[in-house]
N, C-alpha and C. Protein backbone atom coordinates (compact mmCIF):
# COMPACT_ATOMS: atom_id res chain seq x y z
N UNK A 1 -9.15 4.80 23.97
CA UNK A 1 -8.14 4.38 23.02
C UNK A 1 -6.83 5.08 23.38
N UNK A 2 -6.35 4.26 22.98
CA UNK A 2 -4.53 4.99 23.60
C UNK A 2 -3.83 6.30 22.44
N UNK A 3 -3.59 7.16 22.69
CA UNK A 3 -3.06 8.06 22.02
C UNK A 3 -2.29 7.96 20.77
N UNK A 4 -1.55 6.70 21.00
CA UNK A 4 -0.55 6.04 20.19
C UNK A 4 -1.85 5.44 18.89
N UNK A 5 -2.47 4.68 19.15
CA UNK A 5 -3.12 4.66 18.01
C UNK A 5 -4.72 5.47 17.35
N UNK A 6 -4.14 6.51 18.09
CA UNK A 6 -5.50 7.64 17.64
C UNK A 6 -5.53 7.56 15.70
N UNK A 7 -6.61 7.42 15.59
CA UNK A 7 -6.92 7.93 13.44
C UNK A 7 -5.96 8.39 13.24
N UNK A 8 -5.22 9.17 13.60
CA UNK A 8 -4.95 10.55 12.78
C UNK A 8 -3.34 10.37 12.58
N UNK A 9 -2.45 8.96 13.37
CA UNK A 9 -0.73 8.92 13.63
C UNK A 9 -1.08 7.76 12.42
N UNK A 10 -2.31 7.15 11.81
CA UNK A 10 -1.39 6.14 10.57
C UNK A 10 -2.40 7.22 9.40
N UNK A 11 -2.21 8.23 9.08
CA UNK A 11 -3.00 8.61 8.11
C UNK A 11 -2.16 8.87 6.75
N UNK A 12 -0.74 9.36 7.35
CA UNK A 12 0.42 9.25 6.27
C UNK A 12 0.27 7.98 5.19
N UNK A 13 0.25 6.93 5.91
CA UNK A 13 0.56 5.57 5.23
C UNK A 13 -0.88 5.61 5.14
N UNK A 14 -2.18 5.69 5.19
CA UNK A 14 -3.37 5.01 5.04
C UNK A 14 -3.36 5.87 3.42
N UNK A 15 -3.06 7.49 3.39
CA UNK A 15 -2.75 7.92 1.94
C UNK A 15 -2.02 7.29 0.81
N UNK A 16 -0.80 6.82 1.20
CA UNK A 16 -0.08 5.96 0.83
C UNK A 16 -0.53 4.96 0.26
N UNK A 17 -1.12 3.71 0.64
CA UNK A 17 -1.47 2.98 -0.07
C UNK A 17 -2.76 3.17 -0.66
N UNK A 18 -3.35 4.03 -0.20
CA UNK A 18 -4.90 4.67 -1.01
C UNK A 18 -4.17 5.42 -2.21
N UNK A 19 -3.66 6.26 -2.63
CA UNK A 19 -2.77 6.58 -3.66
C UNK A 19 -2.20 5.83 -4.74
N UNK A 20 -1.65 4.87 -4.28
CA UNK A 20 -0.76 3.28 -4.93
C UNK A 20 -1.94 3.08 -5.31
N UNK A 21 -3.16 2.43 -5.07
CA UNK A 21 -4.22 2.08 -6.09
C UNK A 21 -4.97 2.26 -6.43
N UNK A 22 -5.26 3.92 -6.08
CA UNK A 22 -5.90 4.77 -7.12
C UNK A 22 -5.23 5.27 -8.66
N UNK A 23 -3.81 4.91 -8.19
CA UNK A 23 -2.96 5.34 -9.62
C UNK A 23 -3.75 4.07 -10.68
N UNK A 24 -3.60 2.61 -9.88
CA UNK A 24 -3.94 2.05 -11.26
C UNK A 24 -5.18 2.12 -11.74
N UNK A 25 -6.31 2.61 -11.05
CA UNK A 25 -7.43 2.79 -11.61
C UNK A 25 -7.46 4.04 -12.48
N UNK A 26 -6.88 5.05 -12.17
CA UNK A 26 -6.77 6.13 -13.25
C UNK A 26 -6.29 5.47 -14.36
N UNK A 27 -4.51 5.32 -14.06
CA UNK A 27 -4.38 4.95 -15.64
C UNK A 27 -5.06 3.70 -16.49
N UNK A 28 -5.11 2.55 -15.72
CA UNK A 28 -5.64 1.19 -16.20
C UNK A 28 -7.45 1.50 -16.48
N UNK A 29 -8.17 2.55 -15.84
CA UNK A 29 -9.69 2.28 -15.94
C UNK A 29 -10.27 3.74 -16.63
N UNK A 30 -11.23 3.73 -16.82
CA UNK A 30 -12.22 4.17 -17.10
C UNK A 30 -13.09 4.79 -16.25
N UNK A 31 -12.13 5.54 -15.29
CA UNK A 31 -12.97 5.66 -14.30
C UNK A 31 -13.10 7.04 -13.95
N UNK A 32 -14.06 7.79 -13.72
CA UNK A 32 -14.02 9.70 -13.90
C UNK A 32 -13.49 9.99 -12.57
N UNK A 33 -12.95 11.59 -12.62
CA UNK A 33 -12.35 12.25 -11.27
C UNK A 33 -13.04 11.74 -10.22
N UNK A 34 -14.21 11.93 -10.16
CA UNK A 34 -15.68 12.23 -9.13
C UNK A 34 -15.56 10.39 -8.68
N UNK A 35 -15.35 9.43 -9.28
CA UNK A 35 -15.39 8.47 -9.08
C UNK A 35 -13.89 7.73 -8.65
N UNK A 36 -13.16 8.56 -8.54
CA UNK A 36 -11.57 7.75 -8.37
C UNK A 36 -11.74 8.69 -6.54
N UNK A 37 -11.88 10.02 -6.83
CA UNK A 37 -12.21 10.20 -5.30
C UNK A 37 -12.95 10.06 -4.57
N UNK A 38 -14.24 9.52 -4.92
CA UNK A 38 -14.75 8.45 -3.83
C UNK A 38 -14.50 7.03 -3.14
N UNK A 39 -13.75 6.56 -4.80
CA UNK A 39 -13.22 5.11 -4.34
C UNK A 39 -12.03 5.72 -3.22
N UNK A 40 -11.36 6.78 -3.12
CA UNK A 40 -10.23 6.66 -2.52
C UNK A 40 -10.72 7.45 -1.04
N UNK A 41 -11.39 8.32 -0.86
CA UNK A 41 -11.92 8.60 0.73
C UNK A 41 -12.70 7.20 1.27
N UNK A 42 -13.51 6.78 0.21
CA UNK A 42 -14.25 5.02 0.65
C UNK A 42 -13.06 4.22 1.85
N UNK A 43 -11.64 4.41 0.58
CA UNK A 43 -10.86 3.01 0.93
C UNK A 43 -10.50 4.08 2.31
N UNK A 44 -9.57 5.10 2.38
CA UNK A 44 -9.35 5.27 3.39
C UNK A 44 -10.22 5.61 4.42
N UNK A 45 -11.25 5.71 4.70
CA UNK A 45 -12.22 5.51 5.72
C UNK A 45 -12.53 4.09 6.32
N UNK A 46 -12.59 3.21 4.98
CA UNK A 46 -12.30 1.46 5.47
C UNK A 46 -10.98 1.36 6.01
N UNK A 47 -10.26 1.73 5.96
CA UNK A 47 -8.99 1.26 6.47
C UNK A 47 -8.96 2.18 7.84
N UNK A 48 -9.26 2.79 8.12
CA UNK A 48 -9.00 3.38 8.90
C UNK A 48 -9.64 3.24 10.33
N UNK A 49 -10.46 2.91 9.65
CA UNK A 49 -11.70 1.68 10.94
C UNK A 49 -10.97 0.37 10.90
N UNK A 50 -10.55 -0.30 9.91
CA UNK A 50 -10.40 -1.37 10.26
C UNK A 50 -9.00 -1.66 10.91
N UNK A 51 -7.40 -1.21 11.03
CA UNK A 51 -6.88 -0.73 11.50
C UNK A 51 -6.86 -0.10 12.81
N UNK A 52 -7.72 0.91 13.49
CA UNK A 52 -7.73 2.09 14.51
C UNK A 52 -7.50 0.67 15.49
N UNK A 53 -7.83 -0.55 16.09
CA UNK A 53 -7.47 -1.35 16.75
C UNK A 53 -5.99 -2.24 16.76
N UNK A 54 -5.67 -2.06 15.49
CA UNK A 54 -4.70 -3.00 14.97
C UNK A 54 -3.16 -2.16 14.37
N UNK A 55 -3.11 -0.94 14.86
CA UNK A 55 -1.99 0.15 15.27
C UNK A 55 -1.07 0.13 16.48
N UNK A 56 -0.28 -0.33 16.13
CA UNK A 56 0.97 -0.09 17.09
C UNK A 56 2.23 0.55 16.81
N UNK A 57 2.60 1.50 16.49
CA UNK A 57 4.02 2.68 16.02
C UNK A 57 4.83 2.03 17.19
N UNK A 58 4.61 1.69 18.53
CA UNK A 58 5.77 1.59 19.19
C UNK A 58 6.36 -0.08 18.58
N UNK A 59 5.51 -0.70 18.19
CA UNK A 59 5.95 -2.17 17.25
C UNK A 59 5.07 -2.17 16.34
N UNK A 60 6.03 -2.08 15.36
CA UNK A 60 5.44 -1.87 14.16
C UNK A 60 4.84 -2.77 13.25
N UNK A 61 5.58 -4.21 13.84
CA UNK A 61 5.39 -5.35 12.82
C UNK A 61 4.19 -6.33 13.70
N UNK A 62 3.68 -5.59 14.84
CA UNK A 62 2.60 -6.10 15.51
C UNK A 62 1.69 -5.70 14.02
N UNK A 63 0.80 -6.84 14.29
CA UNK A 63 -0.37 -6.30 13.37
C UNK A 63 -0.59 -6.52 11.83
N UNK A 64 1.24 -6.48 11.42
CA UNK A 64 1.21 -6.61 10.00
C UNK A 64 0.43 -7.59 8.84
N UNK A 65 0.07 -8.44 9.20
CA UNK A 65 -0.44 -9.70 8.79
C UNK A 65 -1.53 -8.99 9.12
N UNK A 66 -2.74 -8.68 9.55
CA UNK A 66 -3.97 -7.86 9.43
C UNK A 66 -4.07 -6.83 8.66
N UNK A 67 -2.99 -6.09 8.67
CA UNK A 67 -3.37 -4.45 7.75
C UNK A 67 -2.68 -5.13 5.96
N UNK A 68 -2.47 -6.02 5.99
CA UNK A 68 -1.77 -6.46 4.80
C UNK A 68 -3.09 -6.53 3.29
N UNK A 69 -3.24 -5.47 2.62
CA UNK A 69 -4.22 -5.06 1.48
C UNK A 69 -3.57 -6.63 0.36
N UNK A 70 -3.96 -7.51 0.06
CA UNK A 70 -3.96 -8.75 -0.19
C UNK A 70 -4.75 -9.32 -1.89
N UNK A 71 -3.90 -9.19 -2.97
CA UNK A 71 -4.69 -9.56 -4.28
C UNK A 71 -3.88 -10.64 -5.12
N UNK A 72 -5.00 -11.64 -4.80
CA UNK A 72 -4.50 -12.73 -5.83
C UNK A 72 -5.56 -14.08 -6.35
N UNK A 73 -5.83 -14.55 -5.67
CA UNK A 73 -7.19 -15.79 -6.47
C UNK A 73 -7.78 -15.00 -6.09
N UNK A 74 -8.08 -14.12 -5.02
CA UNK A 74 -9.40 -13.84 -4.27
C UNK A 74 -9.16 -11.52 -3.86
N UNK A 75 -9.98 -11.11 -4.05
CA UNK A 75 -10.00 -9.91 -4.30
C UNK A 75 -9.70 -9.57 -2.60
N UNK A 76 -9.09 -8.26 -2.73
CA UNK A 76 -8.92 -7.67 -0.85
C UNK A 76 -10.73 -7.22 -0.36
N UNK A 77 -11.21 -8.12 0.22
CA UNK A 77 -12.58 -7.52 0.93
C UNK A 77 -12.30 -5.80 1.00
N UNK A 78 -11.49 -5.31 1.21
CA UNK A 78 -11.58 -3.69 2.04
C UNK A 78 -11.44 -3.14 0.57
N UNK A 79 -10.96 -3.59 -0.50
CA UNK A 79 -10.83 -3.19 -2.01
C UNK A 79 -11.84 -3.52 -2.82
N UNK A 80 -12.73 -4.39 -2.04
CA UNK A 80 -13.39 -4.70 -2.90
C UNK A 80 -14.81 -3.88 -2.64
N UNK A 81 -14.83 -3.19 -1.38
CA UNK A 81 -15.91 -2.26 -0.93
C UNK A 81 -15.89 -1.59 -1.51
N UNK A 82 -14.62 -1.23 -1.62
CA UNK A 82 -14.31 0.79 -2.05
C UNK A 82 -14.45 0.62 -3.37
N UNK A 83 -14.60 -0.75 -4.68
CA UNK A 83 -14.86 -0.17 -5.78
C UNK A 83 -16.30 -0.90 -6.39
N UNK A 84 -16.81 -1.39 -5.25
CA UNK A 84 -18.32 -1.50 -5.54
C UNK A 84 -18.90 -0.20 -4.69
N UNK A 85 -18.46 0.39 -3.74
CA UNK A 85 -19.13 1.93 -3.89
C UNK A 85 -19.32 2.93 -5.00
N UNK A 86 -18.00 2.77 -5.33
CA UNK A 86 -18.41 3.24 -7.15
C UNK A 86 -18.84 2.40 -8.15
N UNK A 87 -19.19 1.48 -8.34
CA UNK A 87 -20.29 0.95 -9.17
C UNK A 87 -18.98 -0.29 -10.11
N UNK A 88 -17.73 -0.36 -9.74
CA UNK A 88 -17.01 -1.41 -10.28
C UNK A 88 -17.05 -3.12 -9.43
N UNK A 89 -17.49 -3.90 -10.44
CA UNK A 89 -17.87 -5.09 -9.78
C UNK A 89 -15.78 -5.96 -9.59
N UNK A 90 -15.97 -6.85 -8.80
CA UNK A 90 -14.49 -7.13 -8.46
C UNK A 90 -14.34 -7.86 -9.63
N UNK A 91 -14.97 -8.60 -10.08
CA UNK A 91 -14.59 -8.59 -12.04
C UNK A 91 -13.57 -7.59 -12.76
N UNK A 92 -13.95 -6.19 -12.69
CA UNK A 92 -13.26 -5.17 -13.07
C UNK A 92 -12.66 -4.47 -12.32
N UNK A 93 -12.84 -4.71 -10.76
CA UNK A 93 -11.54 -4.47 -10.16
C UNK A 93 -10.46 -5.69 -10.55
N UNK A 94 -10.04 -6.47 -10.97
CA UNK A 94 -9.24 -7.72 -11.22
C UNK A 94 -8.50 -6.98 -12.56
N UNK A 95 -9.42 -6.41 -13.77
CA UNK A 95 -8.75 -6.03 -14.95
C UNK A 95 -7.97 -4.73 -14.74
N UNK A 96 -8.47 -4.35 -13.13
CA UNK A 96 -7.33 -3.09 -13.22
C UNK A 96 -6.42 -2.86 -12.27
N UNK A 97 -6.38 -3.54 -11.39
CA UNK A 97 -5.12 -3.99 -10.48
C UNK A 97 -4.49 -5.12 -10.44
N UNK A 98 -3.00 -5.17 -10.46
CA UNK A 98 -2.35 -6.37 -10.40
C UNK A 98 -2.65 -7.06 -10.18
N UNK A 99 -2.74 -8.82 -10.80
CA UNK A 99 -3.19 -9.95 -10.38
C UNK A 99 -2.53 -10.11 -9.11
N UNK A 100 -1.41 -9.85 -8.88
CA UNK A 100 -0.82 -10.96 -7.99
C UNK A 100 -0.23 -9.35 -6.81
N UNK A 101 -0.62 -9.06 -5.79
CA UNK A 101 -0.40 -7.64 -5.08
C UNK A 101 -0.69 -8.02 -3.94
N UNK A 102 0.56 -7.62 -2.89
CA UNK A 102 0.66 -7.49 -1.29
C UNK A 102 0.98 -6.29 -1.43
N UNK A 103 0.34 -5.30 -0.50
CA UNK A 103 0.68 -3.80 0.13
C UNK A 103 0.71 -4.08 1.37
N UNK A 104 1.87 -3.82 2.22
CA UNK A 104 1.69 -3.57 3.55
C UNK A 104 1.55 -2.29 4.17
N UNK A 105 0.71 -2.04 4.83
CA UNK A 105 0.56 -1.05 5.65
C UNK A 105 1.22 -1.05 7.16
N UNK A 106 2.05 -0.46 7.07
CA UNK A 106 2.89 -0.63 8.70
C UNK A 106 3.13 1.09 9.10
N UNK A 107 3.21 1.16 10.36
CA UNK A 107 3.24 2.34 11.22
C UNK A 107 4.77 2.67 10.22
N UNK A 108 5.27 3.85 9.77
CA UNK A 108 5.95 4.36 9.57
C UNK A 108 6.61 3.77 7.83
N UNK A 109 5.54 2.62 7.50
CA UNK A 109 6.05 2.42 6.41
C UNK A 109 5.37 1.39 5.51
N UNK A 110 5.08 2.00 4.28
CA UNK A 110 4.04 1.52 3.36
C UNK A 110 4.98 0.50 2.13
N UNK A 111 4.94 -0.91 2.10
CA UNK A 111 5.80 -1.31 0.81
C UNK A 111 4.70 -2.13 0.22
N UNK A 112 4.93 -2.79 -1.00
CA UNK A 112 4.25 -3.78 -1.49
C UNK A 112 5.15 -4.22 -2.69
N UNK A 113 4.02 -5.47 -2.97
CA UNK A 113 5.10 -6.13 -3.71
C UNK A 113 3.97 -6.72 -5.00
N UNK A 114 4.71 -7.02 -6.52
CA UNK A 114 4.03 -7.31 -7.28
C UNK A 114 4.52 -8.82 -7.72
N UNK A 115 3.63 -9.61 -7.49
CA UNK A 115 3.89 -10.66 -8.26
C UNK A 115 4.20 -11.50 -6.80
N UNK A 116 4.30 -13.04 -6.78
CA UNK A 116 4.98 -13.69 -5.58
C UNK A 116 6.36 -13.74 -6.09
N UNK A 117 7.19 -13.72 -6.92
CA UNK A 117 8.31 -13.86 -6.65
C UNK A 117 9.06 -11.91 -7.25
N UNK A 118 8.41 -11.21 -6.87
CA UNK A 118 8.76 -9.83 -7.17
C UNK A 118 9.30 -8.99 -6.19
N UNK A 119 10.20 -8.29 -6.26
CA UNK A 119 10.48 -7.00 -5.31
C UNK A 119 10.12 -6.60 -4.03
N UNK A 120 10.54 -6.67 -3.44
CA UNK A 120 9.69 -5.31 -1.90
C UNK A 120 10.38 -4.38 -2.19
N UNK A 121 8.97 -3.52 -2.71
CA UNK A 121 9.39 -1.77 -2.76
C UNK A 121 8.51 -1.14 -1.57
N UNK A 122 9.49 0.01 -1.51
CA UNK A 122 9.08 0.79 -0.38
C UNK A 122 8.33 1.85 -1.01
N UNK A 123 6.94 2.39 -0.11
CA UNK A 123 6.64 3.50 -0.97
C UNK A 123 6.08 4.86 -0.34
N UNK A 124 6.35 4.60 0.87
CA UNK A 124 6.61 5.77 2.02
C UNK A 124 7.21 5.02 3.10
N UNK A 125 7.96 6.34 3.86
CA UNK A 125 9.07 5.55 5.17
C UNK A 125 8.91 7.15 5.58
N UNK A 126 8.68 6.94 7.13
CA UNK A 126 8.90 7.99 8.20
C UNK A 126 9.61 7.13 9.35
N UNK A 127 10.38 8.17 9.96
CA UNK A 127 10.75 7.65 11.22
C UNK A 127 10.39 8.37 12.75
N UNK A 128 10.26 7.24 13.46
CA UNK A 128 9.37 8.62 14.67
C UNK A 128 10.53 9.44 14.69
N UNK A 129 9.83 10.59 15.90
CA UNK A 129 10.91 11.49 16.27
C UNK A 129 10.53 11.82 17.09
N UNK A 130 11.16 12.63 17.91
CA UNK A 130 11.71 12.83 19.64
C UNK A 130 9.99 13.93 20.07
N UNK A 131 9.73 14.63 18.71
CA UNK A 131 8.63 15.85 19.26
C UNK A 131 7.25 15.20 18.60
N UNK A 132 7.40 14.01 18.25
CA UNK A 132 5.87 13.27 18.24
C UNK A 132 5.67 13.04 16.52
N UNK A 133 6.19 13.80 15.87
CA UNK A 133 5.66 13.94 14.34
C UNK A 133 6.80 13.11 14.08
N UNK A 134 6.02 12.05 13.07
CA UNK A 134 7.21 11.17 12.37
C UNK A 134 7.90 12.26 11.70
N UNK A 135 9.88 12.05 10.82
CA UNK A 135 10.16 12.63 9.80
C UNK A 135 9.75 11.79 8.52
N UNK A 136 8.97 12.13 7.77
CA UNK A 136 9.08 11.98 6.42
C UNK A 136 10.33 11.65 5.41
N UNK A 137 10.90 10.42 5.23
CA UNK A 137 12.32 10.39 4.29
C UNK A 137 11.75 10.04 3.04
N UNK A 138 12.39 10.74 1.88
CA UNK A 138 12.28 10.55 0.55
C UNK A 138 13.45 9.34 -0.01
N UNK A 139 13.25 9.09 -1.25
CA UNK A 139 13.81 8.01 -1.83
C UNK A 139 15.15 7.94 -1.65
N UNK A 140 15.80 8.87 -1.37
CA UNK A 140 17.32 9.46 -1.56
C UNK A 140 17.84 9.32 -0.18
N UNK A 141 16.94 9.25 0.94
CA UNK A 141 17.29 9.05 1.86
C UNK A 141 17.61 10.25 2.93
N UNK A 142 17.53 11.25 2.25
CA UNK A 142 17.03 13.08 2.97
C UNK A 142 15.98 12.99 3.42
N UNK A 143 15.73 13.38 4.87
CA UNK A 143 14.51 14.01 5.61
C UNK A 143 13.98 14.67 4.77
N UNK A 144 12.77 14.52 4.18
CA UNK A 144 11.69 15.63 4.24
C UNK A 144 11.71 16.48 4.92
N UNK A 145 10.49 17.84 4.26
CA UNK A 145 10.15 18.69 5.56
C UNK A 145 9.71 18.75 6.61
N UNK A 146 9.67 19.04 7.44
CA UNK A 146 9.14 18.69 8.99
C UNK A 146 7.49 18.58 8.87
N UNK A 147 6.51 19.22 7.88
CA UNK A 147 5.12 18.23 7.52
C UNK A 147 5.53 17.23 6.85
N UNK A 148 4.55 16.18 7.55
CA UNK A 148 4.12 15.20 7.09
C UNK A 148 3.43 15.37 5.89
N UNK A 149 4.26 14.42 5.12
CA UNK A 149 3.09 13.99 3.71
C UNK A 149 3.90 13.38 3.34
N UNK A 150 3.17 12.54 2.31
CA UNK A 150 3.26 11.20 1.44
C UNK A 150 4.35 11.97 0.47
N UNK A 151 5.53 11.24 0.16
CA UNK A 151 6.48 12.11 -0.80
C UNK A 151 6.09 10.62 -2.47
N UNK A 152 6.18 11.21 -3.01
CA UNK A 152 5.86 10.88 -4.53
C UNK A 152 6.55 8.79 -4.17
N UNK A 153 6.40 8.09 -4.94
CA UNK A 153 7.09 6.51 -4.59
C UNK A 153 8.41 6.53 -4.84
N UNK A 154 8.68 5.68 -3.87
CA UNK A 154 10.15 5.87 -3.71
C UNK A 154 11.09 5.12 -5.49
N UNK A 155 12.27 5.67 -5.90
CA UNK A 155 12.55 5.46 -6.94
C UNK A 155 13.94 4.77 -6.61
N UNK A 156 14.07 3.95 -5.14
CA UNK A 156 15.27 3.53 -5.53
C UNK A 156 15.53 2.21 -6.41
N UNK A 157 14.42 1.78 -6.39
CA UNK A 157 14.64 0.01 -6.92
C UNK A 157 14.37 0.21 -8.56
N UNK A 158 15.21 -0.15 -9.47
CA UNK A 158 14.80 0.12 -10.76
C UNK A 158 13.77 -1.32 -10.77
N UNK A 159 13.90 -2.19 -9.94
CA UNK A 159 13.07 -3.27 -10.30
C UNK A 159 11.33 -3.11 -10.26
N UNK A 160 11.86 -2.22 -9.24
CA UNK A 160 9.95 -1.50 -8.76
C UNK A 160 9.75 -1.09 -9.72
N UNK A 161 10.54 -0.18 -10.30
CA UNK A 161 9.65 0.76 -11.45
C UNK A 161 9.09 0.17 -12.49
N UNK A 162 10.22 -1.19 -13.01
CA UNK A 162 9.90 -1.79 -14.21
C UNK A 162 8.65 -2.64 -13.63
N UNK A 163 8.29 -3.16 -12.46
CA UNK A 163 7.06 -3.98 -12.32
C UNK A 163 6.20 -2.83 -12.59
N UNK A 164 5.99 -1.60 -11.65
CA UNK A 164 4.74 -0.78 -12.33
C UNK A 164 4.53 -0.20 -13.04
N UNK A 165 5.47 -0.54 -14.48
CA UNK A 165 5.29 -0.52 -15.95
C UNK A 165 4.43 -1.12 -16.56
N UNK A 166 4.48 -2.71 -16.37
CA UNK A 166 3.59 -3.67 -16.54
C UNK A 166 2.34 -3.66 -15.60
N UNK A 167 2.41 -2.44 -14.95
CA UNK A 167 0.91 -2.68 -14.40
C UNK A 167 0.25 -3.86 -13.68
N UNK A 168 1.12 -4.63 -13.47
CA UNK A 168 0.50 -6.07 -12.62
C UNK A 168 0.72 -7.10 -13.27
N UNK A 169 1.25 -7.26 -14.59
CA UNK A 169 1.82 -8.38 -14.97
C UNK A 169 2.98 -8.98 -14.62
N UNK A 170 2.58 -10.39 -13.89
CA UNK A 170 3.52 -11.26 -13.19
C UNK A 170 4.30 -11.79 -13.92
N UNK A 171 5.25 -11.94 -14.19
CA UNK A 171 6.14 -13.29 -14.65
C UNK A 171 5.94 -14.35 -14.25
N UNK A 172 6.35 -15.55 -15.10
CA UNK A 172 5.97 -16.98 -14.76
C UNK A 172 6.56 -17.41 -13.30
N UNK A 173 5.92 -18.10 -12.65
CA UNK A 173 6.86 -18.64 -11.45
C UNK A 173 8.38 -18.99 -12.26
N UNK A 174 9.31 -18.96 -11.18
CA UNK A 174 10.57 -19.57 -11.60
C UNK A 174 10.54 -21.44 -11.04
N UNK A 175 10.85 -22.66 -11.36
CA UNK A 175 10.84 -23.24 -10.62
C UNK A 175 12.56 -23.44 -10.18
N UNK A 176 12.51 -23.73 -8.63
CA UNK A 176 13.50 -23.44 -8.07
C UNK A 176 13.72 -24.69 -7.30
N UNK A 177 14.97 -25.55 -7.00
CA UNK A 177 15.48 -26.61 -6.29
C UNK A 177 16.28 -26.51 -5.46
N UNK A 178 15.99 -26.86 -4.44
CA UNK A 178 17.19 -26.39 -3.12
C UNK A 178 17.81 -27.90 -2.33
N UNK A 179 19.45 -27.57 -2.76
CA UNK A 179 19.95 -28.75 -2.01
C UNK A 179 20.57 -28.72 -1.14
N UNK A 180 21.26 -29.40 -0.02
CA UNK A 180 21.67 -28.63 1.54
C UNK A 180 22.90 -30.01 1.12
N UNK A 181 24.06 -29.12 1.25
CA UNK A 181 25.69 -30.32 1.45
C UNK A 181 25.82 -30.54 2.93
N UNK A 182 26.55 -31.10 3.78
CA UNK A 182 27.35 -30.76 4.86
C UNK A 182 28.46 -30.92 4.69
């Protein structure tokens, strides 16, 4: 395997979105310590296998459409492992994560979005750097410290915040008409 996509260069972002939906099972579920950290070493161990082929940092948007964590008629297979390891059937994974949820997982940067006509929020961003370790940038747009780690979700979009208020409640489609003059 090539160096470039060894385990260990997408683990920033594999936290990242393992984090993002362990939050809603804490607050939205019923679900004990002992059981939110298994669902969440589960997911990132699934992802991390399923991914280790489908990593590219030198192109980032190779791939994207595969690592894309995916909830809407139909539950994310890799989400839906990690919470029937803990004993939640995708029935009740449905009552506790957003109906309608794209997370992308990309080399240097984790966003997702709620709802189909909702936001792209960002919710970790590194950028490579010259001595191998991505930098870590926070919401504000300051480098982090030179470790790597997941910095808290980014707070620039007030629109983000107000979607993960509602916890996954979509708004109605808008219907929309498009006319072209010359």
């Amino acid at each position: 395997m090539h160096t470039l996509c060894a385990r260990g260069t997408m683990k920033p972002e594999i936290n990242a979105a393992v984090g993002f939906l362990s939050r809603f099972l804490r607050i939205k579920g019923h679900v004990n310590d002992r059981q939110l950290q298994t669902f969440s070493q589960t997911l990132q161990d699934i992802l991390a296998e399923q991914y280790k082929h489908h990593w590219f940092p030198d192109r980032p948007n190779k791939g994207s459409g595969y690592r894309c964590i995916r909830i809407n008629h139909k539950m994310d297979p890799l989400v839906g492992q990690a919470g029937q390891r803990i004993g939640l059937s995708i029935q009740q994974l449905y009552l506790l994560l957003p109906s309608e949820l794209t997370l992308w997982v990309d080399p240097f940067e984790v966003s997702y979005r709620i709802g189909e006509d909702g936001s792209i929020c960002v919710l970790y961003e590194s950028h490579p750097s010259t001595n191998g370790n991505p930098s870590v940038t926070t919401g504000n747009g300051n480098p982090a410290s030179s470790v790597t780690q997941v910095s808290p979700m980014v707070d620039s979009h007030i629109s983000c915040k107000e979607e993960l208020l509602v916890l996954g409640h979509t708004s109605p489609a808008k219907p929309y008409m498009m006319t072209v003059s010359s």
